[in-house]
N, C-alpha and C. Protein backbone atom coordinates (compact mmCIF):
# COMPACT_ATOMS: atom_id res chain seq x y z
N UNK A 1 10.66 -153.80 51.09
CA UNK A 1 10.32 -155.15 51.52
C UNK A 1 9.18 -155.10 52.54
N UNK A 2 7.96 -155.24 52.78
CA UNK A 2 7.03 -156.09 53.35
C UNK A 2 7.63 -156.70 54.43
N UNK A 3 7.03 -156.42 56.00
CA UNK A 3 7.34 -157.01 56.84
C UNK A 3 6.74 -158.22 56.96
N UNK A 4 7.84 -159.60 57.37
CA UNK A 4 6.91 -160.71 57.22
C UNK A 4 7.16 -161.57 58.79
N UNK A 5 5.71 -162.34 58.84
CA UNK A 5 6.13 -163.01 60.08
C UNK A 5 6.28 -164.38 59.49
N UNK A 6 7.40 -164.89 60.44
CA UNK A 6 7.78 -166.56 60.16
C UNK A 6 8.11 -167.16 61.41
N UNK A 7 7.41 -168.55 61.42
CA UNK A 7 7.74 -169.27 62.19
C UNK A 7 8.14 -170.51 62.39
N UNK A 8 9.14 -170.99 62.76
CA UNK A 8 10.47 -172.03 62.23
C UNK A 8 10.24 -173.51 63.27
N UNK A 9 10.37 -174.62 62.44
CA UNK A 9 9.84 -175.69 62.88
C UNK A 9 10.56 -176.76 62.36
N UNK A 10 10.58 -177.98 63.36
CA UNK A 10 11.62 -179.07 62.62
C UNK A 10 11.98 -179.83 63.87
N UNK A 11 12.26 -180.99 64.27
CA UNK A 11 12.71 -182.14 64.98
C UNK A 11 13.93 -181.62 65.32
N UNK A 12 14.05 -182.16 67.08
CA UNK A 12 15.49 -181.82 67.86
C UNK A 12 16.46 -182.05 66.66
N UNK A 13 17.49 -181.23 66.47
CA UNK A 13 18.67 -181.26 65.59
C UNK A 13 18.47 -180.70 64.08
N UNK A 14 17.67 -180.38 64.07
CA UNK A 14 17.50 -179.79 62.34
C UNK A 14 18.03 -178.57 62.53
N UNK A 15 18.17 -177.84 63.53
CA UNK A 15 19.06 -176.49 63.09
C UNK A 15 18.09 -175.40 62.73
N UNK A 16 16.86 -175.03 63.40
CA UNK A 16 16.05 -174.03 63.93
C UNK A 16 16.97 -172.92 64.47
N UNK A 17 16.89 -173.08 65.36
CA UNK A 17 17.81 -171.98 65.71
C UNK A 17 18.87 -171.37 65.21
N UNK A 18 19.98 -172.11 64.46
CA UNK A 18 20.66 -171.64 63.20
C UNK A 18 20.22 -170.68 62.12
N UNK A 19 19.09 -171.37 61.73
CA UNK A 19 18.53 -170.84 60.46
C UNK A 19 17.41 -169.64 60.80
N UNK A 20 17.22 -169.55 62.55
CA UNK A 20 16.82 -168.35 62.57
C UNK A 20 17.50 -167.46 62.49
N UNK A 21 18.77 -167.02 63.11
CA UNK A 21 19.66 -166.38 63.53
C UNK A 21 20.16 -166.05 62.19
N UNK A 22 20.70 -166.73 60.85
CA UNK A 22 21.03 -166.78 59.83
C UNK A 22 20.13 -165.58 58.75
N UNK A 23 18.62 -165.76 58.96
CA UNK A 23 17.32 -165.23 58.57
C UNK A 23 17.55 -163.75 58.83
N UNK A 24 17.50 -163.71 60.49
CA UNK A 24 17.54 -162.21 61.00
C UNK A 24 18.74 -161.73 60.27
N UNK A 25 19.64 -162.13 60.55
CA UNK A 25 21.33 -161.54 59.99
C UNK A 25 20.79 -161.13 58.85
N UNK A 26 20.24 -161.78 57.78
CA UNK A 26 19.75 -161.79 56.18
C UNK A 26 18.98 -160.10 56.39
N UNK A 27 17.77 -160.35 56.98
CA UNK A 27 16.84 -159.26 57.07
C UNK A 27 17.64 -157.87 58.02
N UNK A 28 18.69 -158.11 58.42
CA UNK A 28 19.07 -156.98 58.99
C UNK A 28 20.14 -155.97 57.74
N UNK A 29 20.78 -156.74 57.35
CA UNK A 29 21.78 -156.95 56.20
C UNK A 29 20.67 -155.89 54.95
N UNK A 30 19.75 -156.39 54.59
CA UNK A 30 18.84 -156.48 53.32
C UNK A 30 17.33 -155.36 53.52
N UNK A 31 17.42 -154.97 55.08
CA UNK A 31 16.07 -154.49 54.79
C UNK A 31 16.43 -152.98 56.02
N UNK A 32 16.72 -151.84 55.52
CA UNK A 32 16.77 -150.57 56.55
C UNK A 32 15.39 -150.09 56.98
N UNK A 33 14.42 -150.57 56.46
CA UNK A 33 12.91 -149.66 57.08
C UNK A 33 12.28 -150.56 57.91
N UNK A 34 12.81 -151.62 58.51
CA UNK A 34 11.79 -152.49 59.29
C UNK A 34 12.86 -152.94 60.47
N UNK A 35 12.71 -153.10 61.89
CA UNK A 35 13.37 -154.05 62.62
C UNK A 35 12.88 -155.17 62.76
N UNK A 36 13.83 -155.93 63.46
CA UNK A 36 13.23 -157.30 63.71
C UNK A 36 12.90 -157.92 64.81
N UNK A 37 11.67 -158.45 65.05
CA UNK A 37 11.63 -158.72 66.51
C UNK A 37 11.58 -160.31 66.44
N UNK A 38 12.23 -161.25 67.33
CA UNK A 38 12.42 -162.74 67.57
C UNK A 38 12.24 -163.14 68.60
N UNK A 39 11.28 -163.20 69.12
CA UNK A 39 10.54 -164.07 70.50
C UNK A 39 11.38 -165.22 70.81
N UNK A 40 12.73 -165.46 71.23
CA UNK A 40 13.04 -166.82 71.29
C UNK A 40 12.15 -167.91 72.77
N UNK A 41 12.01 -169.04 72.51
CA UNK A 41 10.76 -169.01 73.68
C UNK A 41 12.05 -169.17 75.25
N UNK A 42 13.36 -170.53 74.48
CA UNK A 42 14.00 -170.93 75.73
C UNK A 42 14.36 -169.69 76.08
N UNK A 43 15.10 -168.96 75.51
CA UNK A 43 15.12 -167.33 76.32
C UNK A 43 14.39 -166.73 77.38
N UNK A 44 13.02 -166.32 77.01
CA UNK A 44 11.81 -166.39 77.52
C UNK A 44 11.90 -166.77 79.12
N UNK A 45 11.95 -167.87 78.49
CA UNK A 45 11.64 -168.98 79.88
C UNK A 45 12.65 -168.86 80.89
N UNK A 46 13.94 -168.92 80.32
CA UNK A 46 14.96 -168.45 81.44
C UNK A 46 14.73 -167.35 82.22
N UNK A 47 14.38 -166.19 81.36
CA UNK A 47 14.71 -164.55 81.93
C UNK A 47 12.79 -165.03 82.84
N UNK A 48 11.94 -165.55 82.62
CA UNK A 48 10.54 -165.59 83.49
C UNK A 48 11.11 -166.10 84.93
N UNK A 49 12.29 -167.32 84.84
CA UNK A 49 12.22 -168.10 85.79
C UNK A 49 13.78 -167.19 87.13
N UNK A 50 13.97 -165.98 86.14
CA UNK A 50 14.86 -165.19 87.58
C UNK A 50 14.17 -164.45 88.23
N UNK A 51 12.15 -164.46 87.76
CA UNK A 51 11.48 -163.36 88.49
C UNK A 51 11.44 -163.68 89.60
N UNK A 52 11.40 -164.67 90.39
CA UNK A 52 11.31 -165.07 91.77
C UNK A 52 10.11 -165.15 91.83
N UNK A 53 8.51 -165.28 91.06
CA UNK A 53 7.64 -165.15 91.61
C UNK A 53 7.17 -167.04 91.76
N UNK A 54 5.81 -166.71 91.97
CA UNK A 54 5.41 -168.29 92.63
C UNK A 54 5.44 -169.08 91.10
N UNK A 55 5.01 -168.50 90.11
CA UNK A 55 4.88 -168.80 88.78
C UNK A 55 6.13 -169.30 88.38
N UNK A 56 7.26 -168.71 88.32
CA UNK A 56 8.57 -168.51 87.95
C UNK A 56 8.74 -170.12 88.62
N UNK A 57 8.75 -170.05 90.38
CA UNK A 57 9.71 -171.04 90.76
C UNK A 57 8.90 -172.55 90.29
N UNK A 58 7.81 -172.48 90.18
CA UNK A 58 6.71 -173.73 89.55
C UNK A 58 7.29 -173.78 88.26
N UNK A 59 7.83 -173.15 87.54
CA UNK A 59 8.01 -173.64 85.95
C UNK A 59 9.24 -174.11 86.33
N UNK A 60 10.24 -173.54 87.33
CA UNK A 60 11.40 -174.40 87.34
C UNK A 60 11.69 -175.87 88.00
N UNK A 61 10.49 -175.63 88.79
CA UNK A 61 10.38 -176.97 89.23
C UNK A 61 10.05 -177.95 88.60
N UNK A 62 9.05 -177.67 87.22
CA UNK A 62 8.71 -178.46 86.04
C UNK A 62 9.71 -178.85 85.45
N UNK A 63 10.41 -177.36 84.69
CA UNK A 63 11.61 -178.13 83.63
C UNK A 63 13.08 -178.94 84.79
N UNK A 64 13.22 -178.64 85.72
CA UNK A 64 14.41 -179.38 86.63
C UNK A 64 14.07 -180.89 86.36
N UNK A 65 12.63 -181.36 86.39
CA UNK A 65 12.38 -182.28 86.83
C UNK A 65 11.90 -182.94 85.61
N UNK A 66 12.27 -182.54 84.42
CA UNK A 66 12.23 -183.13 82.76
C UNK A 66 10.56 -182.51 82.00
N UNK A 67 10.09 -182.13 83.03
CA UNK A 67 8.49 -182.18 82.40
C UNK A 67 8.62 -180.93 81.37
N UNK A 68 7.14 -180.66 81.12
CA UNK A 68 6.60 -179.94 80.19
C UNK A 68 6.23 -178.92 80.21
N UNK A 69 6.03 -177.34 80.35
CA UNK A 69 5.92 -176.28 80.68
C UNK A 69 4.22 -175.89 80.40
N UNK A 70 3.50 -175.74 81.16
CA UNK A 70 1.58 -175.99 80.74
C UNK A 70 1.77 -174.66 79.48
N UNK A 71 1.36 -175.12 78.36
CA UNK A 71 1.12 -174.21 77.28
C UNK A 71 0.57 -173.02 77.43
N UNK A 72 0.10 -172.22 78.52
CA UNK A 72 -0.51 -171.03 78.97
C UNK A 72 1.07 -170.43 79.22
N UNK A 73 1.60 -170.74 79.33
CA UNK A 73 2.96 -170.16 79.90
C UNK A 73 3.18 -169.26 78.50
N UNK A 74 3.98 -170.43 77.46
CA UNK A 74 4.72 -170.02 76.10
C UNK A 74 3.73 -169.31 75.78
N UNK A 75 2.56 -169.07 75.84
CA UNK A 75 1.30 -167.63 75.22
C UNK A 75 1.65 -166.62 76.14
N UNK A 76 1.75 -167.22 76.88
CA UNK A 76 1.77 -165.58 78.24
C UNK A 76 2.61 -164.63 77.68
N UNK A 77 4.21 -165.27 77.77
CA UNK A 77 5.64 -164.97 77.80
C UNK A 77 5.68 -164.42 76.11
N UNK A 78 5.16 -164.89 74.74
CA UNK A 78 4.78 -164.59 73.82
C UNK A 78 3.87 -163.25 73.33
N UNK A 79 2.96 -163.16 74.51
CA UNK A 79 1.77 -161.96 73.92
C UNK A 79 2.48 -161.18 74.67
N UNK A 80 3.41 -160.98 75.92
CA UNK A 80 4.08 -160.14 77.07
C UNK A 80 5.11 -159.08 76.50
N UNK A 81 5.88 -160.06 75.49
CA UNK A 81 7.07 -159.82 75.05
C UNK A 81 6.10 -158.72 73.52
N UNK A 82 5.18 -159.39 72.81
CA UNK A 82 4.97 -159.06 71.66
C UNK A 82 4.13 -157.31 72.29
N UNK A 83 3.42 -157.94 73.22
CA UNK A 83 2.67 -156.40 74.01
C UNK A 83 3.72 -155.37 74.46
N UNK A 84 5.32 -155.41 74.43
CA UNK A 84 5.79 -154.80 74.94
C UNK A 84 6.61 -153.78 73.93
N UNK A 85 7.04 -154.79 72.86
CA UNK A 85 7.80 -154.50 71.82
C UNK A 85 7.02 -154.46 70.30
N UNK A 86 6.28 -155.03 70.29
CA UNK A 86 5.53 -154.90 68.97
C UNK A 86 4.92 -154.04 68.57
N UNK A 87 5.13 -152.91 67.09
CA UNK A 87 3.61 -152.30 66.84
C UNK A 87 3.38 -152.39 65.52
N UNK A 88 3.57 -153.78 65.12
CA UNK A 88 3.42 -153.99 63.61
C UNK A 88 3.65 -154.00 62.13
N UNK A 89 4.94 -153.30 63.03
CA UNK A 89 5.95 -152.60 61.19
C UNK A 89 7.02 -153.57 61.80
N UNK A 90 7.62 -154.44 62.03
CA UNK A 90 8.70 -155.39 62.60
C UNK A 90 8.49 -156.43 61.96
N UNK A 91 9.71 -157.20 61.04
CA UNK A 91 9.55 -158.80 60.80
C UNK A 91 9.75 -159.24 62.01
N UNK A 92 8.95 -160.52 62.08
CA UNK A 92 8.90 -161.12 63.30
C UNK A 92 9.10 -162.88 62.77
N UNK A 93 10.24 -163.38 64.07
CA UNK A 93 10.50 -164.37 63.73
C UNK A 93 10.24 -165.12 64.91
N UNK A 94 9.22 -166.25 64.67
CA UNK A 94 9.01 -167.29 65.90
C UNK A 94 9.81 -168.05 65.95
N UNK A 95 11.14 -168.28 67.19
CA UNK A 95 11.60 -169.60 67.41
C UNK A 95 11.43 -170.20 68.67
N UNK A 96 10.48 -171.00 68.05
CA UNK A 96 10.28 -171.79 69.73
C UNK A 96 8.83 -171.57 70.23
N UNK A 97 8.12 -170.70 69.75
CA UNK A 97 7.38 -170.04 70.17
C UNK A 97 5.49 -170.88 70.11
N UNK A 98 5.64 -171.91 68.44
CA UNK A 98 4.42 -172.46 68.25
C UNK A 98 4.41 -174.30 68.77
N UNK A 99 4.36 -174.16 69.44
CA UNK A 99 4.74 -175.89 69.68
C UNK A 99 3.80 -176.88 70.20
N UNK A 100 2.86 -176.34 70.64
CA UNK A 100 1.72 -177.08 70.48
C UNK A 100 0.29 -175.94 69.40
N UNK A 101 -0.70 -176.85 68.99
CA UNK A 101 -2.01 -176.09 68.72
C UNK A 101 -2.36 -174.78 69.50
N UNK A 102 -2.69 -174.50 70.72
CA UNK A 102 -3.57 -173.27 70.88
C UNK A 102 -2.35 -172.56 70.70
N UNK A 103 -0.97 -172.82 71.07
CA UNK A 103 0.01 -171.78 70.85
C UNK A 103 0.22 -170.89 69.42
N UNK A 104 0.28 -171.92 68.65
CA UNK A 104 -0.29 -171.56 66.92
C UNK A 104 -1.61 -170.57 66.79
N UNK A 105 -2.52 -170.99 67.42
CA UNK A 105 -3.86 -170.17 67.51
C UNK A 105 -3.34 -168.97 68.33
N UNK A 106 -2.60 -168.76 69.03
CA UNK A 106 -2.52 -167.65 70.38
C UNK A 106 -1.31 -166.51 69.02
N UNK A 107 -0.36 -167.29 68.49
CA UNK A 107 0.33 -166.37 67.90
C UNK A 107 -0.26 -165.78 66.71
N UNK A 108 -1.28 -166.91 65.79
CA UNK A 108 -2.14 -166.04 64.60
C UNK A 108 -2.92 -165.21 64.69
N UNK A 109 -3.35 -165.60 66.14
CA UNK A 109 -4.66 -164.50 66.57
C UNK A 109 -3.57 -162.81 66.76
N UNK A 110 -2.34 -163.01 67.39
CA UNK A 110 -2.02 -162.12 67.84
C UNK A 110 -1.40 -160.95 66.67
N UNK A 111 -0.89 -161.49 65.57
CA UNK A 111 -0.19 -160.79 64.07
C UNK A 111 -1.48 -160.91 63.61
N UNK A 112 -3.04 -161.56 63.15
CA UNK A 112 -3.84 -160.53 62.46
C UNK A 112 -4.61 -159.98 63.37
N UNK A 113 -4.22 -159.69 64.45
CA UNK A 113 -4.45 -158.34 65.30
C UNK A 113 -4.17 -157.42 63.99
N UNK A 114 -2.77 -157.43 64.07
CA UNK A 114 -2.32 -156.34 63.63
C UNK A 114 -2.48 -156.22 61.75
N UNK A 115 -3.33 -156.99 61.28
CA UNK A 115 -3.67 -156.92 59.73
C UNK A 115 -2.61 -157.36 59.07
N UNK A 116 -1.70 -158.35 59.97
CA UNK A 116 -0.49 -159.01 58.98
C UNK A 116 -0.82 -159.99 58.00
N UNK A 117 -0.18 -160.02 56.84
CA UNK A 117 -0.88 -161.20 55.93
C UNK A 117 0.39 -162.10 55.27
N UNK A 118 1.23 -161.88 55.52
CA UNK A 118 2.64 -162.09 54.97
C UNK A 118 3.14 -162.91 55.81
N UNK A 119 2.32 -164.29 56.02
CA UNK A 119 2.73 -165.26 57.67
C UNK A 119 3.02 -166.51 56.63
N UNK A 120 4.57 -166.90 57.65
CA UNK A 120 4.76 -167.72 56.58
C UNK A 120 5.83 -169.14 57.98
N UNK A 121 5.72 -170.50 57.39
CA UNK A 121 5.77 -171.23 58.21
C UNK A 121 7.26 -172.18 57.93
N UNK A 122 8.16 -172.03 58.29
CA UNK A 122 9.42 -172.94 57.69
C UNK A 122 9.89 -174.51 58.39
N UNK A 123 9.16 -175.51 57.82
CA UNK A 123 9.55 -176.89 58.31
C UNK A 123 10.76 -177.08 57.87
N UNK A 124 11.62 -177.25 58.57
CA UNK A 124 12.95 -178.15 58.36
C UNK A 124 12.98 -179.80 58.30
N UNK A 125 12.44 -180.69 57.06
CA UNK A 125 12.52 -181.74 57.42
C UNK A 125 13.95 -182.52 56.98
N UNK A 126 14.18 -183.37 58.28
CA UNK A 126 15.42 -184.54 59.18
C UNK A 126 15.02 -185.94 59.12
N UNK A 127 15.34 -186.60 58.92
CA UNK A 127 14.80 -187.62 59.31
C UNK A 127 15.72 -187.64 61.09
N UNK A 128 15.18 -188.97 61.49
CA UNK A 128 15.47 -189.00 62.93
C UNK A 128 16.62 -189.65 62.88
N UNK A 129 17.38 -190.28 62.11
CA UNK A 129 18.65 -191.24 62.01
C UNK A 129 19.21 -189.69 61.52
N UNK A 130 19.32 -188.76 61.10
CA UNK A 130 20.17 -187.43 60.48
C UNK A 130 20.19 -186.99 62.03
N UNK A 131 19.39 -186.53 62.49
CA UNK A 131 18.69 -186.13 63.32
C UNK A 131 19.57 -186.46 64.81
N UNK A 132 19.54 -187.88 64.98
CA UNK A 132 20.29 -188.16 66.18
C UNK A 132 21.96 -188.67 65.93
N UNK A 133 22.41 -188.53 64.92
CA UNK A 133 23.69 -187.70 64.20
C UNK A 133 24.50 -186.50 64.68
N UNK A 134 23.63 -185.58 64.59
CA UNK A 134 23.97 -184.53 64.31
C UNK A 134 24.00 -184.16 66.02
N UNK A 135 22.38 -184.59 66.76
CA UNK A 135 22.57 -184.33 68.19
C UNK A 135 23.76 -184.81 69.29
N UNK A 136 23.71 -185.84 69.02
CA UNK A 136 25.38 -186.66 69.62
C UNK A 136 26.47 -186.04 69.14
N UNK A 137 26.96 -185.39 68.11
CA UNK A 137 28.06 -184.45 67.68
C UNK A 137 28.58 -183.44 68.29
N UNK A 138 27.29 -182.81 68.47
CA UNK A 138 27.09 -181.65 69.47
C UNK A 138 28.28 -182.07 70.98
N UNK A 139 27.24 -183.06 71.34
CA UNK A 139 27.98 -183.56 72.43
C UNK A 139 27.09 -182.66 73.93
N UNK A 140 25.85 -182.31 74.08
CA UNK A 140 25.16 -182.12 74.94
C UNK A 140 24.89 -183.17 75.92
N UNK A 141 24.91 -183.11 77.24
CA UNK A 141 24.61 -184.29 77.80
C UNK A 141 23.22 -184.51 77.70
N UNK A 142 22.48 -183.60 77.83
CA UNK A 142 21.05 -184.31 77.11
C UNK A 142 20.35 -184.77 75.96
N UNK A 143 21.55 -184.78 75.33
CA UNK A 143 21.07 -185.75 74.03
C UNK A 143 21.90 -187.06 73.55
N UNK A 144 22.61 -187.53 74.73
CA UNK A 144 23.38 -188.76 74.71
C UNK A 144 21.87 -189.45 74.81
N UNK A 145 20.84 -190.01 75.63
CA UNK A 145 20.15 -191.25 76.10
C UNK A 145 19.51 -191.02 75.11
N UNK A 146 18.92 -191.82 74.22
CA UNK A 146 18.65 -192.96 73.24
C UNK A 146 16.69 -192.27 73.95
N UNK A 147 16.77 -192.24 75.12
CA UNK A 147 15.42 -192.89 75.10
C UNK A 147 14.68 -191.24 75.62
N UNK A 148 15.63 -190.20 75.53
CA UNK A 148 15.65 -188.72 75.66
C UNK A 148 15.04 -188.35 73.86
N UNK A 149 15.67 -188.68 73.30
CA UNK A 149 15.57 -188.40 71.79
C UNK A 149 14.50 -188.79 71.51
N UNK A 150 13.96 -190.27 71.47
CA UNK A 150 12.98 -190.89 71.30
C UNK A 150 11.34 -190.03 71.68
N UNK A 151 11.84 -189.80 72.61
CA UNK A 151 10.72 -188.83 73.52
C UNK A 151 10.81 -187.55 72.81
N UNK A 152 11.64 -186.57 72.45
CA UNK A 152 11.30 -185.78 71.75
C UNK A 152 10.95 -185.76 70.32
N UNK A 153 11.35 -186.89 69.90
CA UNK A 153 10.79 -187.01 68.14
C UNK A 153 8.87 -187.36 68.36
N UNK A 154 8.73 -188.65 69.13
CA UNK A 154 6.99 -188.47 69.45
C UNK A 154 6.78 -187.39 69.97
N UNK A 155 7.25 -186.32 70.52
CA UNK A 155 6.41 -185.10 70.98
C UNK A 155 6.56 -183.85 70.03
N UNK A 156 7.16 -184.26 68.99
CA UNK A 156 7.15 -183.49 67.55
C UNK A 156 5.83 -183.75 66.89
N UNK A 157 5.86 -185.30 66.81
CA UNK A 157 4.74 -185.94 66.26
C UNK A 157 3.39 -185.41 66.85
N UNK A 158 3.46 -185.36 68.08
CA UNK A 158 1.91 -185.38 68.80
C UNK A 158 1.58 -184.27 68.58
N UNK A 159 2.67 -183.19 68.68
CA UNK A 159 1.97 -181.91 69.25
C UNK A 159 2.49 -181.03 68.41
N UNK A 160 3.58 -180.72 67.92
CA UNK A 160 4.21 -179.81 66.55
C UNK A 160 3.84 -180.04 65.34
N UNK A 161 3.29 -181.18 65.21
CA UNK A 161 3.02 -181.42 63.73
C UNK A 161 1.57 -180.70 63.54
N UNK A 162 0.72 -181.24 64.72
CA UNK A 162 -0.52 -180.86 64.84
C UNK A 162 -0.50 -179.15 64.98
N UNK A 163 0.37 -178.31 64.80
CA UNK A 163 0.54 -177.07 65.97
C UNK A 163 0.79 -176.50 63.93
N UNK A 164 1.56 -176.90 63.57
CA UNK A 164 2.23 -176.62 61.97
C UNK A 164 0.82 -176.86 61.14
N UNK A 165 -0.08 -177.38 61.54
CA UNK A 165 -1.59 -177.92 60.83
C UNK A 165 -2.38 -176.44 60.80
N UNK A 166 -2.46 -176.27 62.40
CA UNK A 166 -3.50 -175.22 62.95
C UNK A 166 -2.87 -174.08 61.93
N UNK A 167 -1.70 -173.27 61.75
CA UNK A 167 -1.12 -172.33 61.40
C UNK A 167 -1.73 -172.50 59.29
N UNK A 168 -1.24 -173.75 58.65
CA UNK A 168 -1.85 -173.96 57.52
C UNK A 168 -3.45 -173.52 57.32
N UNK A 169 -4.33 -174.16 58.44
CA UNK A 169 -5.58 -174.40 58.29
C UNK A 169 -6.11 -172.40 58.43
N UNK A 170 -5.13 -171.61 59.01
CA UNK A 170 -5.12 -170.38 59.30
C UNK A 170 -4.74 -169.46 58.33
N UNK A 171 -4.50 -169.97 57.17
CA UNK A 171 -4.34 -169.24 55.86
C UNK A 171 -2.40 -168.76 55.91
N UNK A 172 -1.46 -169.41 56.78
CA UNK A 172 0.02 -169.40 56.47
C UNK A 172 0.39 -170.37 55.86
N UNK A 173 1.74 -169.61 54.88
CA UNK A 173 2.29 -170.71 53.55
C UNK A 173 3.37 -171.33 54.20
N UNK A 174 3.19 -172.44 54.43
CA UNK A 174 3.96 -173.50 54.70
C UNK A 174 5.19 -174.11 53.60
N UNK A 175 6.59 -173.97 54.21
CA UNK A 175 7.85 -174.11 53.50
C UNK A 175 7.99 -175.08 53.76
N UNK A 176 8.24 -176.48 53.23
CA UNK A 176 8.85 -177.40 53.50
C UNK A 176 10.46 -177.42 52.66
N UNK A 177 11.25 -177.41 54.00
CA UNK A 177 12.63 -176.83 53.39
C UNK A 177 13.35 -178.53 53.46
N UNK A 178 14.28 -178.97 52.78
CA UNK A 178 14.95 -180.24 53.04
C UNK A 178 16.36 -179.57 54.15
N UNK A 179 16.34 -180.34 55.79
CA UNK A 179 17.06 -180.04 56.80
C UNK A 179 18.44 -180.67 56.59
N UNK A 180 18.97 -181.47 55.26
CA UNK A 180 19.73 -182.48 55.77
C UNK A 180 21.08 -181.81 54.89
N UNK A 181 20.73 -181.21 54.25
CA UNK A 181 22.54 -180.20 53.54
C UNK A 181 22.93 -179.46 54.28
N UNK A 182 23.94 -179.04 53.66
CA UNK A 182 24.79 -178.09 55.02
C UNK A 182 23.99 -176.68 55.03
N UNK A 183 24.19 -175.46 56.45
CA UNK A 183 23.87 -175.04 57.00
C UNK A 183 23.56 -174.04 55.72
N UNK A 184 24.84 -173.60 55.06
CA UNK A 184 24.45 -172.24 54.05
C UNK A 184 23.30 -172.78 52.69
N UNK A 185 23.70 -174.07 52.18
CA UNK A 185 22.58 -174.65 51.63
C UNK A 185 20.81 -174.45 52.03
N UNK A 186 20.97 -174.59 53.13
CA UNK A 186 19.22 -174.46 53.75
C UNK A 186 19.54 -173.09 53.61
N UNK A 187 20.35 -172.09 54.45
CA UNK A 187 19.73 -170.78 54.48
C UNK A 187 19.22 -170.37 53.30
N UNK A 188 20.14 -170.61 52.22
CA UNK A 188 20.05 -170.04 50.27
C UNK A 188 18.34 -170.48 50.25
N UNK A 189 17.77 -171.74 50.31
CA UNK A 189 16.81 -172.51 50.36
C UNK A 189 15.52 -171.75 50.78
N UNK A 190 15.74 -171.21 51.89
CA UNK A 190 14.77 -170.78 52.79
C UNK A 190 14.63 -169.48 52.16
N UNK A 191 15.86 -168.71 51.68
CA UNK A 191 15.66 -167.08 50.98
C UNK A 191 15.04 -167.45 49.97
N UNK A 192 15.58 -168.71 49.34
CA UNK A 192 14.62 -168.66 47.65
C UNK A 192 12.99 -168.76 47.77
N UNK A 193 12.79 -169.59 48.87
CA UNK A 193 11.22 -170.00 49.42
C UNK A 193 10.61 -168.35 49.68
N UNK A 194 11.32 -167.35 50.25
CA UNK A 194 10.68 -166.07 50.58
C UNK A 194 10.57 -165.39 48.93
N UNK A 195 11.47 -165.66 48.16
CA UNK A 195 11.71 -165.26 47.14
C UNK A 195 12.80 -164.25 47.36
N UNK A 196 13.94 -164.22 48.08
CA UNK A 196 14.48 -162.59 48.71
C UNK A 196 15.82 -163.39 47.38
N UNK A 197 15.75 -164.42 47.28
CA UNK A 197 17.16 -164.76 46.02
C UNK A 197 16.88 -165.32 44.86
């Protein structure tokens, strides 16, 4: 098997993170000559923000206070992690990782560094009525307010959709997977899209 990079995309509640975790399990299961490396970004961001440095306590002061993390960050924490652990024989799975444009540009630039060609892009589409369903189920307190949700579906729109463009316009095959069947349904979905079923 061909090491491949993928990077997983879809509106609060589609189950990204599921279907990464599901993926790796698949590729760990299915493939002995390659490991896998998974940049998760909220990870990331946690383990940056116990460094104590001036950087660290400024990003926590951002996310405490609802905002937005300046997109130089998720590249930093991305090329840091990939400079540390990467040398090109690894499937690599982005979650979290492309979420606005230059971030998309910062991660393509960084895999055809390495002469990867096997980049491949998985939309999970939800509609937003599935979508804020599924988030209230959960039962997170930050996804009870109505006007929390709202705000993250336009910032899908503004900036992920546009971010899923840059990666197309960059020569990656874009999956549009349907988010709204149950969990083993999409995974089967997503293997048939690689072709691995």
């Amino acid at each position: 098997m061909k090491p491949i990079t993928v990077a997983f995309f879809g509106i609060s509640g589609s189950g990204k993170g599921t279907q990464c975790e599901l993926l790796e399990k698949y590729l760990r299961a299915h493939d002995d000559e390659h490991e896998i490396l998974r940049p998760e970004m909220g990870n990331l961001l946690r383990a940056f923000m116990q460094t104590g440095t001036t950087f660290a306590k400024k990003v926590g002061e951002i996310l405490a206070s609802g905002g937005l993390v300046p997109s130089f960050m998720p590249i930093y924490l991305l090329t840091k992690i990939m400079n540390e652990t990467f040398d090109g024989t690894q499937h690599v799975i982005l979650d979290g990782t492309c979420r606005r444009p230059d971030q998309s540009r910062a991660a393509n630039d960084i895999v055809r560094m390495y002469g990867r060609d096997e980049l491949h892009a998985i939309v999970l589409n939800l509609s937003k009525d599935d979508a804020r369903t599924r988030l209230k189920a959960r039962g997170r307190y930050d996804d009870e307010s109505e006007e929390v949700l709202s705000s993250r579906f336009a910032w899908y729109q503004e900036q992920v959709v546009p971010a899923i463009q840059i990666l197309k316009e960059s020569g990656w095959t874009i999956h549009e997977i349907d988010g709204s069947p149950d969990v083993d349904t999409i995974h089967t979905n997503i293997l048939a899209a690689f072709g691995f079923k």
